[in-house]
C-alpha atoms as a PDB file:
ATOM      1  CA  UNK A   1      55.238 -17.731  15.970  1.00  0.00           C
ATOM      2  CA  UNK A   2      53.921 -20.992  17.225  1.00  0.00           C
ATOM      3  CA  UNK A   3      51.253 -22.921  14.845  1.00  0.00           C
ATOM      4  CA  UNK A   4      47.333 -23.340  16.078  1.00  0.00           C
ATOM      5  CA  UNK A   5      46.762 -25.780  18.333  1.00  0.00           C
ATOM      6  CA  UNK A   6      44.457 -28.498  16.076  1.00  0.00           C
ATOM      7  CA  UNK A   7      40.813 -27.843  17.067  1.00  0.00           C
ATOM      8  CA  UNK A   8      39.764 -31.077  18.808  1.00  0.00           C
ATOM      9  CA  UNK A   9      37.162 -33.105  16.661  1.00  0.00           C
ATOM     10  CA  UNK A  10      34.533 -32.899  19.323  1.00  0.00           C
ATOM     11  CA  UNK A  11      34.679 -28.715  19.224  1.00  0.00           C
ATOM     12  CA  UNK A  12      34.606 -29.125  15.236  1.00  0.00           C
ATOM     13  CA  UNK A  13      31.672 -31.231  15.419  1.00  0.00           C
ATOM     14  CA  UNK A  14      29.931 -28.717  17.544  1.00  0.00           C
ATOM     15  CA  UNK A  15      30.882 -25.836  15.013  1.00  0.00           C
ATOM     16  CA  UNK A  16      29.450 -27.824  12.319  1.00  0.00           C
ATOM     17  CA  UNK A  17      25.755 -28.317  14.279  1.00  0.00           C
ATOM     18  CA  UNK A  18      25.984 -24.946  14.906  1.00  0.00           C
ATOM     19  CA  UNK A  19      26.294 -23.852  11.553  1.00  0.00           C
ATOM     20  CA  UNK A  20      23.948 -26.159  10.722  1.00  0.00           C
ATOM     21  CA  UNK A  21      21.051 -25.270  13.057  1.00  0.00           C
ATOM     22  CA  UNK A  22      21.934 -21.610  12.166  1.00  0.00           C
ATOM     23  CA  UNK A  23      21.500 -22.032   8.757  1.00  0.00           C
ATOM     24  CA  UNK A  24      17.821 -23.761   9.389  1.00  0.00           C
ATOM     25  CA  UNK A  25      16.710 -21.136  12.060  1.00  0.00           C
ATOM     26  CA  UNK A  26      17.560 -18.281   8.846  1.00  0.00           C
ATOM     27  CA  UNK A  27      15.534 -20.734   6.760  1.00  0.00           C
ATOM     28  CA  UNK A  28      12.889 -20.897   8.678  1.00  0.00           C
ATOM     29  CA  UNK A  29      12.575 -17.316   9.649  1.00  0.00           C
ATOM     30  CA  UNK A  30      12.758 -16.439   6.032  1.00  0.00           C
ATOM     31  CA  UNK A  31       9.869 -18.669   5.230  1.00  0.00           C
ATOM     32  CA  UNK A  32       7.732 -17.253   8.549  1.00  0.00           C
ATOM     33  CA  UNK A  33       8.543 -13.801   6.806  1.00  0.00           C
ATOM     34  CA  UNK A  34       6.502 -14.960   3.342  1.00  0.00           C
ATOM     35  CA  UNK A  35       3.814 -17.077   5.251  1.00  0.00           C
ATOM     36  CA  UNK A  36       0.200 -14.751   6.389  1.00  0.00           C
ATOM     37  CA  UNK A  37      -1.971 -15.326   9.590  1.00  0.00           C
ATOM     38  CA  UNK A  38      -5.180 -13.602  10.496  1.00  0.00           C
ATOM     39  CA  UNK A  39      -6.725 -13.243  12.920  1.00  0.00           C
ATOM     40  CA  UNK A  40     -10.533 -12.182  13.324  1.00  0.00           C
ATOM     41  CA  UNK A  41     -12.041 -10.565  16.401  1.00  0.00           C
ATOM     42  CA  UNK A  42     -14.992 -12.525  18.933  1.00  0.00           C
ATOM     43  CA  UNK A  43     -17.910 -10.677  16.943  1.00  0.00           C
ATOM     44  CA  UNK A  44     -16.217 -11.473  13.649  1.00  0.00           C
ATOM     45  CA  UNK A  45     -16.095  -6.953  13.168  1.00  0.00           C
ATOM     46  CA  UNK A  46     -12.483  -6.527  12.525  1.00  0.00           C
ATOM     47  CA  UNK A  47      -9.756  -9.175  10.989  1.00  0.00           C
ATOM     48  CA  UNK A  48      -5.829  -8.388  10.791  1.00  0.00           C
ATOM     49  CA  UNK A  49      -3.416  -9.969   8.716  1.00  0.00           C
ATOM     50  CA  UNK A  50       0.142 -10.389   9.543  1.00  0.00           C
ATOM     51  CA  UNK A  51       3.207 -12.327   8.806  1.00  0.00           C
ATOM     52  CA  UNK A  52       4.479 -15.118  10.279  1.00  0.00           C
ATOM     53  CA  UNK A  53       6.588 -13.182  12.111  1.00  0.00           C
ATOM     54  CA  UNK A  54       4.079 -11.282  13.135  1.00  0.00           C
ATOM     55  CA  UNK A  55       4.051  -7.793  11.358  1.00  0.00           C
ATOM     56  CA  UNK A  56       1.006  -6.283  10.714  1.00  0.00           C
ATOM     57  CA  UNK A  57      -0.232  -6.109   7.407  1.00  0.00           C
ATOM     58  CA  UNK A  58      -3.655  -5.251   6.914  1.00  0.00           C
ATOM     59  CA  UNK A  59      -6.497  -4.371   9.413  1.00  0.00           C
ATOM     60  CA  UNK A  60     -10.215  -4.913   8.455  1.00  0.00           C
ATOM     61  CA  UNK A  61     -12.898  -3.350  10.258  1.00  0.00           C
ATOM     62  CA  UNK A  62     -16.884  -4.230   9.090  1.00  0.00           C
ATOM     63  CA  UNK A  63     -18.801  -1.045   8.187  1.00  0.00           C
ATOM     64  CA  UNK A  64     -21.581  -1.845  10.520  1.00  0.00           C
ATOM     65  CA  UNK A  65     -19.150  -0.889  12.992  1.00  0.00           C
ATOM     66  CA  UNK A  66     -19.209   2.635  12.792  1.00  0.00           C
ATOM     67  CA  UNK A  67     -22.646   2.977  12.474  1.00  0.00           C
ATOM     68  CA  UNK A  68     -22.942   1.648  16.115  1.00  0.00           C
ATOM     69  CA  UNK A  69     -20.300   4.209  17.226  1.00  0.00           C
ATOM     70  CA  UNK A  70     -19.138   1.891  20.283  1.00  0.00           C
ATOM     71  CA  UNK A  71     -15.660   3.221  20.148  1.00  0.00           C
ATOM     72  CA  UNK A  72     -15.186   0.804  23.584  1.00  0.00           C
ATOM     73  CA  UNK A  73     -16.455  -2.399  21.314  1.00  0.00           C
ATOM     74  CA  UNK A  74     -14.168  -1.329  18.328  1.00  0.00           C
ATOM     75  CA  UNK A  75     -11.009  -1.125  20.099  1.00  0.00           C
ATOM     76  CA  UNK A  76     -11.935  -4.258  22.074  1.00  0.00           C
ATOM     77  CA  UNK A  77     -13.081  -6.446  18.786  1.00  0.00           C
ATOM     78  CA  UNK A  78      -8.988  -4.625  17.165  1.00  0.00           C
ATOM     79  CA  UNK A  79      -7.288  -5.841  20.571  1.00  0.00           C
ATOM     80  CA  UNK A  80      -8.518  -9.409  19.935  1.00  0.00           C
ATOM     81  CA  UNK A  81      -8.265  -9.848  16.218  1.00  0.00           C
ATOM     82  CA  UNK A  82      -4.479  -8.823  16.954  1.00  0.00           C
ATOM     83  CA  UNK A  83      -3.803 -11.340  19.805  1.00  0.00           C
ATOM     84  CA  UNK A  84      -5.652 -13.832  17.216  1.00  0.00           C
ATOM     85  CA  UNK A  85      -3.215 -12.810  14.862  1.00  0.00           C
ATOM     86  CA  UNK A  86      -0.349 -13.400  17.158  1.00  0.00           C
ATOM     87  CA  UNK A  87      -1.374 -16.499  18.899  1.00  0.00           C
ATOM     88  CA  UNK A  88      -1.710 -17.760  15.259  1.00  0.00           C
ATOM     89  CA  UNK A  89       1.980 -16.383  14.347  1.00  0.00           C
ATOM     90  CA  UNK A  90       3.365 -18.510  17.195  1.00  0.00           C
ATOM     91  CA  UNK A  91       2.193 -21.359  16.768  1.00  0.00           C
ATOM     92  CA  UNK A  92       3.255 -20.981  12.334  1.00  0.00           C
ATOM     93  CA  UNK A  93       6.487 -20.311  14.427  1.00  0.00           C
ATOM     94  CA  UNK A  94       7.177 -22.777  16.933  1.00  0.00           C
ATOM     95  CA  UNK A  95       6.101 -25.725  14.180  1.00  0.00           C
ATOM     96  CA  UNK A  96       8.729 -24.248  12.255  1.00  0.00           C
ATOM     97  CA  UNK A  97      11.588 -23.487  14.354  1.00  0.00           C
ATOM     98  CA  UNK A  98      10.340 -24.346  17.639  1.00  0.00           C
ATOM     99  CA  UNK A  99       9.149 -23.044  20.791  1.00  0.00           C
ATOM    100  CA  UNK A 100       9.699 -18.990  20.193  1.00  0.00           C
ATOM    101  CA  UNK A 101       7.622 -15.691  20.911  1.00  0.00           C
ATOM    102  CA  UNK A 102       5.617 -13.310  18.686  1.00  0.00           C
ATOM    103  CA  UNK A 103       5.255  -9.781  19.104  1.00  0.00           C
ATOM    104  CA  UNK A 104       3.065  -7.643  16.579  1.00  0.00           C
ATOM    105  CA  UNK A 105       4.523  -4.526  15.652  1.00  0.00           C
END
């Protein structure tokens, strides 16, 4: 059995960076994991809470709401406290790790 060829220094140094920037992207993505966004809907009637990452944490909803019973306004004010929530997620994201995409789940 032949020994290894010697890696060349140029293919080590590129190891190295990538261990590196892997190391930073798990950093970073651990600290988007702790960090909390919210985001609140037009009429200020619901706010959600997520991660960083953008899970879902909480959902708020103002009591006045269901007295109106506008089911169409309530699920309207949810959809945009969530894309709040996740526009706000990105942007925690890209200042950490760069440009990157959010989905809510």
């Amino acid at each position: 059995m032949q020994p290894a060829a010697p890696v060349p220094p140029d293919v080590q140094e590129f190891l190295r960076n990538a261990q590196a920037f892997e190391e930073r992207m798990r950093g970073a993505q651990a600290e988007l994991e702790r960090c909390l966004v919210t985001g609140r809907s037009g009429d200020g009637t619901v706010s959600v809470l997520a991660s960083g990452l953008g899970k879902l944490t909480a959902v708020q909803v103002d009591p006045r709401v269901f007295q109106e019973r506008d089911v169409q306004r309530l699920q309207t004010a949810i959809a945009e406290a969530v894309r709040a929530a996740g526009a706000s997620a990105a942007r925690m994201a890209e200042r950490q790790m760069g440009p990157v995409e959010i989905n809510l789940y």
